[in-house]
Every structure is written in C-alpha cells, then in structure tokens.
PDB file of N, CA and C in Angstrom:
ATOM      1  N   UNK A   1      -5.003  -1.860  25.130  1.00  0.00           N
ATOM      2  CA  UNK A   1      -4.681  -0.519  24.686  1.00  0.00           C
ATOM      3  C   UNK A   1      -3.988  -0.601  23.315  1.00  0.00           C
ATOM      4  N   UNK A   2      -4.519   0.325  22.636  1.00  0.00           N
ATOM      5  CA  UNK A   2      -4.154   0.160  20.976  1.00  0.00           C
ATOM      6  C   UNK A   2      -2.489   1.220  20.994  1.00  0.00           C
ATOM      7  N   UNK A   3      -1.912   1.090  20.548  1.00  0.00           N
ATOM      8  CA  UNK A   3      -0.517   2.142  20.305  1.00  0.00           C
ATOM      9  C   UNK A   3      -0.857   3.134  19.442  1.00  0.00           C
ATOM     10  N   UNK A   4      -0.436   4.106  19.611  1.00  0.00           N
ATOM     11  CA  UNK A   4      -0.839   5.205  18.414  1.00  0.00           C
ATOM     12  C   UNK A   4       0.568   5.548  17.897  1.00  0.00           C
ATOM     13  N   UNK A   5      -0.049   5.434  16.081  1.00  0.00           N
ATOM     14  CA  UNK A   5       0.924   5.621  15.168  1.00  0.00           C
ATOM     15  C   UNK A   5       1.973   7.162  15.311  1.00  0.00           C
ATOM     16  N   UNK A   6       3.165   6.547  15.325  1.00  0.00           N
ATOM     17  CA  UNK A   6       4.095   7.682  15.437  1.00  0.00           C
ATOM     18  C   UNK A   6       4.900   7.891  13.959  1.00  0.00           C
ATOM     19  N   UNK A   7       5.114   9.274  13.973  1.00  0.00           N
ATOM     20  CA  UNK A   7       5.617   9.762  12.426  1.00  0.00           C
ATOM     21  C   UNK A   7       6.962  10.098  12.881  1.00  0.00           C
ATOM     22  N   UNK A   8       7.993   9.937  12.197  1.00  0.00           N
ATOM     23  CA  UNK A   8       9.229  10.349  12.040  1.00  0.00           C
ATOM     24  C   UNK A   8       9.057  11.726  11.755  1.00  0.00           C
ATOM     25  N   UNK A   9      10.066  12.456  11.847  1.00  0.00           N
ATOM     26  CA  UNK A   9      10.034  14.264  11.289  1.00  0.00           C
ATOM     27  C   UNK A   9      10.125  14.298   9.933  1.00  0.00           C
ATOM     28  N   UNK A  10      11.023  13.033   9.049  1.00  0.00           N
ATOM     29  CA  UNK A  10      10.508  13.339   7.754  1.00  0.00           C
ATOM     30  C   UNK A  10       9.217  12.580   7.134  1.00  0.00           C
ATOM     31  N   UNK A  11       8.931  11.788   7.766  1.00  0.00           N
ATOM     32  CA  UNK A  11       7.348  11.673   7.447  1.00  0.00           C
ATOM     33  C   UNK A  11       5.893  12.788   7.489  1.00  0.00           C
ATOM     34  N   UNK A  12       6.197  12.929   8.867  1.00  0.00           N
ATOM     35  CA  UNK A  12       5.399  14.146   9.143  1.00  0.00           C
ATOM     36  C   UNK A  12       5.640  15.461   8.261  1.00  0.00           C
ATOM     37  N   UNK A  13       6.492  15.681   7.997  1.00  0.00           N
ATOM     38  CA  UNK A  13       7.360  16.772   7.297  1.00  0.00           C
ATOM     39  C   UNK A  13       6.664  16.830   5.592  1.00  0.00           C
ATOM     40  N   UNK A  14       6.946  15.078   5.118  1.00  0.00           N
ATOM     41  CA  UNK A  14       5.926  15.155   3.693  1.00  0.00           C
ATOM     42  C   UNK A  14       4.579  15.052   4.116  1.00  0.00           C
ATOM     43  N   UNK A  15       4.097  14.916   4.849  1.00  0.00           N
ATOM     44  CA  UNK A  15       2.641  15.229   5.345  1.00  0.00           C
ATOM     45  C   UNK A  15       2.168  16.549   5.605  1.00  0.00           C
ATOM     46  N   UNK A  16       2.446  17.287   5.855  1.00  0.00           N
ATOM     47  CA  UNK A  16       2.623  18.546   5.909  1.00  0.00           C
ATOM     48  C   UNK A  16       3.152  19.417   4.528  1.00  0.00           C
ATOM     49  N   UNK A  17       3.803  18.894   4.191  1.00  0.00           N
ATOM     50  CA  UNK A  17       4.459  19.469   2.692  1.00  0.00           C
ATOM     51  C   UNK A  17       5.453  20.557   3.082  1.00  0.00           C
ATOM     52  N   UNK A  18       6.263  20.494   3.913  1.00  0.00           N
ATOM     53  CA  UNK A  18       7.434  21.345   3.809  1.00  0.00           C
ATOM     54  C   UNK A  18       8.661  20.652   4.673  1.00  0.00           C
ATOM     55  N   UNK A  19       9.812  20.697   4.049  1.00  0.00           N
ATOM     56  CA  UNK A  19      11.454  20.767   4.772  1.00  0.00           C
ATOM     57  C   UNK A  19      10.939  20.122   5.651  1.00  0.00           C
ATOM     58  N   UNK A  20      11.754  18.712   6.071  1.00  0.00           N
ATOM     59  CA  UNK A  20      11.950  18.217   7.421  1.00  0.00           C
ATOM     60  C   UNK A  20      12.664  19.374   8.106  1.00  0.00           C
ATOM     61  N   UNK A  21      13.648  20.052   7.666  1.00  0.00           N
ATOM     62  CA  UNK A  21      14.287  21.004   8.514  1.00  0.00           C
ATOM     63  C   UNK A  21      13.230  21.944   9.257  1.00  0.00           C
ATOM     64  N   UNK A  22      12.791  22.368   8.035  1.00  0.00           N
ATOM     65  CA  UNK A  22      11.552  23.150   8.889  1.00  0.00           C
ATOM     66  C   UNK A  22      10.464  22.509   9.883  1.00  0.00           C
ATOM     67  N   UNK A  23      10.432  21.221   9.965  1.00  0.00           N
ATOM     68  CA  UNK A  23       9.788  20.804  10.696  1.00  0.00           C
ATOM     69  C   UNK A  23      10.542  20.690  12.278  1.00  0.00           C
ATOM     70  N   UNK A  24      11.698  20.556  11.922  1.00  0.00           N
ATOM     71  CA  UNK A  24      12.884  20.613  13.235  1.00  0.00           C
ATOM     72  C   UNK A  24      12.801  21.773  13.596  1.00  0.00           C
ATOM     73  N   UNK A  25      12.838  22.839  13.092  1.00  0.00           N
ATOM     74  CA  UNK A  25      12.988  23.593  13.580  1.00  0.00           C
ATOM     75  C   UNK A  25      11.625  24.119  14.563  1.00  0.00           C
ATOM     76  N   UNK A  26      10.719  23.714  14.025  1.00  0.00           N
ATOM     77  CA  UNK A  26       8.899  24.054  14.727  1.00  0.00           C
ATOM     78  C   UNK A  26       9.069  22.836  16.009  1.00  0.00           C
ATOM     79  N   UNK A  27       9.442  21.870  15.737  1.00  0.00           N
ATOM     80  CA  UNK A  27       9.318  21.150  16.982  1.00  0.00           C
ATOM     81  C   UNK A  27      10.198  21.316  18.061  1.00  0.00           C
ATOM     82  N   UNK A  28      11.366  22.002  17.801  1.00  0.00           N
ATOM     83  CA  UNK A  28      12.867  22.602  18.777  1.00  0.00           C
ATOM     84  C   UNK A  28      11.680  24.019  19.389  1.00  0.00           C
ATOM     85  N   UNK A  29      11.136  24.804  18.688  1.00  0.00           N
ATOM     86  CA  UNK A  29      10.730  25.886  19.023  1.00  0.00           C
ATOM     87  C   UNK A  29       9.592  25.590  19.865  1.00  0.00           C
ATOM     88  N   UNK A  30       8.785  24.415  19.748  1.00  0.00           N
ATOM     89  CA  UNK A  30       7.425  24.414  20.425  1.00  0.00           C
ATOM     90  C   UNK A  30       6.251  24.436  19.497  1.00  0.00           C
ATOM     91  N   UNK A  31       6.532  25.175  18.423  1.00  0.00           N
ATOM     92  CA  UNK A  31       5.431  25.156  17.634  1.00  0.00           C
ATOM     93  C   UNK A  31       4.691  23.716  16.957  1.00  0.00           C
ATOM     94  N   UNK A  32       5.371  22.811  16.970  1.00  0.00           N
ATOM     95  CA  UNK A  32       4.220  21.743  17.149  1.00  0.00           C
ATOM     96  C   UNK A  32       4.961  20.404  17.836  1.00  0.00           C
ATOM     97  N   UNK A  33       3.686  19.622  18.619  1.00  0.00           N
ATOM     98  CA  UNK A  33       4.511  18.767  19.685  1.00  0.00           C
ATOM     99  C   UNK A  33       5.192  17.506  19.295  1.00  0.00           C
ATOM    100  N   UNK A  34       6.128  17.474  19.783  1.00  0.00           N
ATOM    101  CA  UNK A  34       6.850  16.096  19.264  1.00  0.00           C
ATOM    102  C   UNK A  34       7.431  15.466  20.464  1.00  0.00           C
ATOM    103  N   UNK A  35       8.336  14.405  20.401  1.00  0.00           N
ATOM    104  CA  UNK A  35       9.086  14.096  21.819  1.00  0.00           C
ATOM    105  C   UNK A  35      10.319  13.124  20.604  1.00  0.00           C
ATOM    106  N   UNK A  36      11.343  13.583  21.423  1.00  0.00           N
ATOM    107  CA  UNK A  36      12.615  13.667  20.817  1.00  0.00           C
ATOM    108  C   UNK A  36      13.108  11.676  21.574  1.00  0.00           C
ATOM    109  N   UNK A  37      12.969  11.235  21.164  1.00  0.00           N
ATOM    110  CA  UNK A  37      13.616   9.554  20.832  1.00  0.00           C
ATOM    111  C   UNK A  37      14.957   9.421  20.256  1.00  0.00           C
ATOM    112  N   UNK A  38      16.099   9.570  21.814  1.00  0.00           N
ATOM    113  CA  UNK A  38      17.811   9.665  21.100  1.00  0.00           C
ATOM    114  C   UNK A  38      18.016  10.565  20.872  1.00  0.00           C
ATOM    115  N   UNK A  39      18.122  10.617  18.938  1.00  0.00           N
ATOM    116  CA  UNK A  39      18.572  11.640  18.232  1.00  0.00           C
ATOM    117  C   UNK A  39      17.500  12.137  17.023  1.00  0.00           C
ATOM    118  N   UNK A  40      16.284  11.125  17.378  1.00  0.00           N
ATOM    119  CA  UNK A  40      15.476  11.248  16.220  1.00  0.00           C
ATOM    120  C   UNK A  40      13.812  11.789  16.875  1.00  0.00           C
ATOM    121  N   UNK A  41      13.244  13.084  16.159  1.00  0.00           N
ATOM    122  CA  UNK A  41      12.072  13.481  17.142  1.00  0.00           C
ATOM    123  C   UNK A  41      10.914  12.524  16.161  1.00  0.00           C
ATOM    124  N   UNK A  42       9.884  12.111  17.331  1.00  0.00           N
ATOM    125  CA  UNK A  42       8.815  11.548  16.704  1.00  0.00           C
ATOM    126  C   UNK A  42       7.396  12.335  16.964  1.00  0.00           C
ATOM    127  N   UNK A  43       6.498  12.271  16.205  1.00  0.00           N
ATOM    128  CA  UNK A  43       5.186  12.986  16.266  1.00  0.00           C
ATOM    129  C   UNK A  43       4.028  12.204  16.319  1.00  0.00           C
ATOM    130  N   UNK A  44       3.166  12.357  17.442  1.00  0.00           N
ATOM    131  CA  UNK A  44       2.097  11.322  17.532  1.00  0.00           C
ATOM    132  C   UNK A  44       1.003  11.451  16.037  1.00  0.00           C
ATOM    133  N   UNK A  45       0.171  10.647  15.544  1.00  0.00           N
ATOM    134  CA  UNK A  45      -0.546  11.242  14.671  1.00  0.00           C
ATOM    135  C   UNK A  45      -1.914  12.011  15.463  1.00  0.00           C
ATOM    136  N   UNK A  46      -2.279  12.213  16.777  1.00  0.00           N
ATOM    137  CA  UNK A  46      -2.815  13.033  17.050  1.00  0.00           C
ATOM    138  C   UNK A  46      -2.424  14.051  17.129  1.00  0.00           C
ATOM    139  N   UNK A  47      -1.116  14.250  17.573  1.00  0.00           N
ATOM    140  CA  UNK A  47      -0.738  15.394  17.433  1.00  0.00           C
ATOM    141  C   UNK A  47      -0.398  16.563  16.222  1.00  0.00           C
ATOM    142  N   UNK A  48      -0.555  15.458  14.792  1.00  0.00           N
ATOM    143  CA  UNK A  48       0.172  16.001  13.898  1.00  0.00           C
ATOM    144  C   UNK A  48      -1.505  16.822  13.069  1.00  0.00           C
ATOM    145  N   UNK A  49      -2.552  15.814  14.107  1.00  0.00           N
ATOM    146  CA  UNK A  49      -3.846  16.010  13.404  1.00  0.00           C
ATOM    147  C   UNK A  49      -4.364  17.402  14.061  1.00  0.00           C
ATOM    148  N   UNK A  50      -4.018  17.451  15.232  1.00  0.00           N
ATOM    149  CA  UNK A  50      -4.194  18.401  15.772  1.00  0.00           C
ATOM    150  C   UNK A  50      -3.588  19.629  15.266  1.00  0.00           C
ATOM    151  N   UNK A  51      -2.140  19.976  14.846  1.00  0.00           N
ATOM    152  CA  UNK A  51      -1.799  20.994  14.906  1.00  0.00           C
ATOM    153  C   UNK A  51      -2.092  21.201  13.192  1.00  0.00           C
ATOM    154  N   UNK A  52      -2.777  20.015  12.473  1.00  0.00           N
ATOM    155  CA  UNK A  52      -3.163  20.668  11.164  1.00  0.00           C
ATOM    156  C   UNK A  52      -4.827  21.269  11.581  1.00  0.00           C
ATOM    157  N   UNK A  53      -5.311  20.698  12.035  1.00  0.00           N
ATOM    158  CA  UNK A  53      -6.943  21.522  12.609  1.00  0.00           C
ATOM    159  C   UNK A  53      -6.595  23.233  13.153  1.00  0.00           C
ATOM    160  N   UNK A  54      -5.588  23.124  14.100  1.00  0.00           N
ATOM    161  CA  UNK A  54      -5.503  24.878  14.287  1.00  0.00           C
ATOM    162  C   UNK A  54      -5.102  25.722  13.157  1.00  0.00           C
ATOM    163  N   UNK A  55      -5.173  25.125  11.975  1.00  0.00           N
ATOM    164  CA  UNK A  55      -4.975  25.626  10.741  1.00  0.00           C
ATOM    165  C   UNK A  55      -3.630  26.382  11.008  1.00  0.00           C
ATOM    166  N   UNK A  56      -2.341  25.693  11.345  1.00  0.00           N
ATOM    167  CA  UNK A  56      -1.244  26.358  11.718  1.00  0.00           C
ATOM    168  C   UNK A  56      -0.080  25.936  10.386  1.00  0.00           C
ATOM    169  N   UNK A  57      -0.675  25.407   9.321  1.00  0.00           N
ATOM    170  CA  UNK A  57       0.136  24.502   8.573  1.00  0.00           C
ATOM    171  C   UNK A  57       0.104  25.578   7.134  1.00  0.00           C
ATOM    172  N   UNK A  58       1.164  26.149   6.848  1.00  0.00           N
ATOM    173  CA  UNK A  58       1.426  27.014   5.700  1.00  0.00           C
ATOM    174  C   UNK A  58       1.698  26.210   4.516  1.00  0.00           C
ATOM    175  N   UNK A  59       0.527  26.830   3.562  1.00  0.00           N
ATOM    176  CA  UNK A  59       0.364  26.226   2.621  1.00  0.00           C
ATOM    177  C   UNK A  59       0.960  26.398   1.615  1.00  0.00           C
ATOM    178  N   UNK A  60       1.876  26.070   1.194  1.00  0.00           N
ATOM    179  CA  UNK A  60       2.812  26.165  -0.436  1.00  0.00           C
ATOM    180  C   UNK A  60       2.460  26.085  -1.540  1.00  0.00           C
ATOM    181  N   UNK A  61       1.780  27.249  -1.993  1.00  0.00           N
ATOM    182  CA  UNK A  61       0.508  27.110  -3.510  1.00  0.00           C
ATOM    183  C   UNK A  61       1.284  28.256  -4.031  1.00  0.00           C
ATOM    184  N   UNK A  62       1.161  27.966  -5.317  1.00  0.00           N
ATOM    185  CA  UNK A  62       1.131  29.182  -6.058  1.00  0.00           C
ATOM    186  C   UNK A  62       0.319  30.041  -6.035  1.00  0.00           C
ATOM    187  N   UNK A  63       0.392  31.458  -5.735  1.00  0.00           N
ATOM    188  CA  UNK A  63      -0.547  32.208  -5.720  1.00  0.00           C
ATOM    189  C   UNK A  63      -1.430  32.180  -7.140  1.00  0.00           C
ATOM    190  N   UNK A  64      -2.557  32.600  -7.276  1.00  0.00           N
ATOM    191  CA  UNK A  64      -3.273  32.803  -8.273  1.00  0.00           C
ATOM    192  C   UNK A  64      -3.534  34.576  -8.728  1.00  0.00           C
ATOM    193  N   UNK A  65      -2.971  34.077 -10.038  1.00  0.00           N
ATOM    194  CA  UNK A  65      -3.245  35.715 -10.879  1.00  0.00           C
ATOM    195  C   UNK A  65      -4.858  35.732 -11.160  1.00  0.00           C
ATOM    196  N   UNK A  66      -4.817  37.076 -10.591  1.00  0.00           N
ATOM    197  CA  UNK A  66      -5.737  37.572 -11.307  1.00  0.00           C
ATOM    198  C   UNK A  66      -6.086  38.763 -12.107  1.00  0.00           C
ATOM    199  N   UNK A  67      -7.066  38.770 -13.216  1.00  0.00           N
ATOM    200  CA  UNK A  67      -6.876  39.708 -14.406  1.00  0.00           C
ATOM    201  C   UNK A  67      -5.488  39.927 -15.223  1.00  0.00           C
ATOM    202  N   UNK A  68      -5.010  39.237 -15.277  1.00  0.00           N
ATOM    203  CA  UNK A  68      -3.455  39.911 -15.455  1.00  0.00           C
ATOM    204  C   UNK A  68      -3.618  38.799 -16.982  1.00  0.00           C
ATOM    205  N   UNK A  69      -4.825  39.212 -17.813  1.00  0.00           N
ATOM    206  CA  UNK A  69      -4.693  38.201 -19.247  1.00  0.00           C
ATOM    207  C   UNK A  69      -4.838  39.027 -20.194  1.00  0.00           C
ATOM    208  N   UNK A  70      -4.954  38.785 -21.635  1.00  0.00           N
ATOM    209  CA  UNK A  70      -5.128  39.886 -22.868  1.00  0.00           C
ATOM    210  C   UNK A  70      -6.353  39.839 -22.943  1.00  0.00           C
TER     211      UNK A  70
END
C-alpha cells in the first residue's frame, strides 16, 4: 500500500492561493476535509483535489475592465 501525500494547512493554503487562516477556518467549518494531527490539521491530496474539482475554490483575480478606455 502506497501512503498518500498529506499537505499541511499552509501548504494546501498556497495551493489554493488564499490565507492559511482562511483555510482554518473552511476546515473548522467543514467546508473542506482535513483531520486535525495534535495541533496541526493535515489535508489528504485527494482530498484537496477533490474539493478543487467541485469548483469550490475562490479565485483571487483581478477583475477585468471592460470598455472603460479612450
């Protein structure tokens, strides 16, 4: 049996592209699965693959203008 790679919350967190906090806070709430090790939560990478496929992962872009030129 192979082990599957586990992400720390701030790993997963720059994988995702936002706040480890905010990632604490989604995994305290349920919104994506983790399992808490001590004091430190870890995230399977299926799981982290998974909850980017339900397209649940807010994307931090600059919006794009449009028409707004001379």
């Amino acid at each position: 049996m192979t082990a599957e790679k586990l992400y720390t919350q701030e790993e997963a967190a720059t994988l995702l592209s936002i706040a480890p906090k905010t990632l604490g806070d989604w995994l305290r709430s349920g919104k994506i699965v983790g399992t808490k090790i001590g004091r430190k939560w870890m995230i399977t990478e299926t799981d982290l693959e998974d909850f980017i496929k339900k397209g649940r992962v807010i994307r931090q872009e600059e919006p794009k203008e449009e028409g707004h030129g001379k």
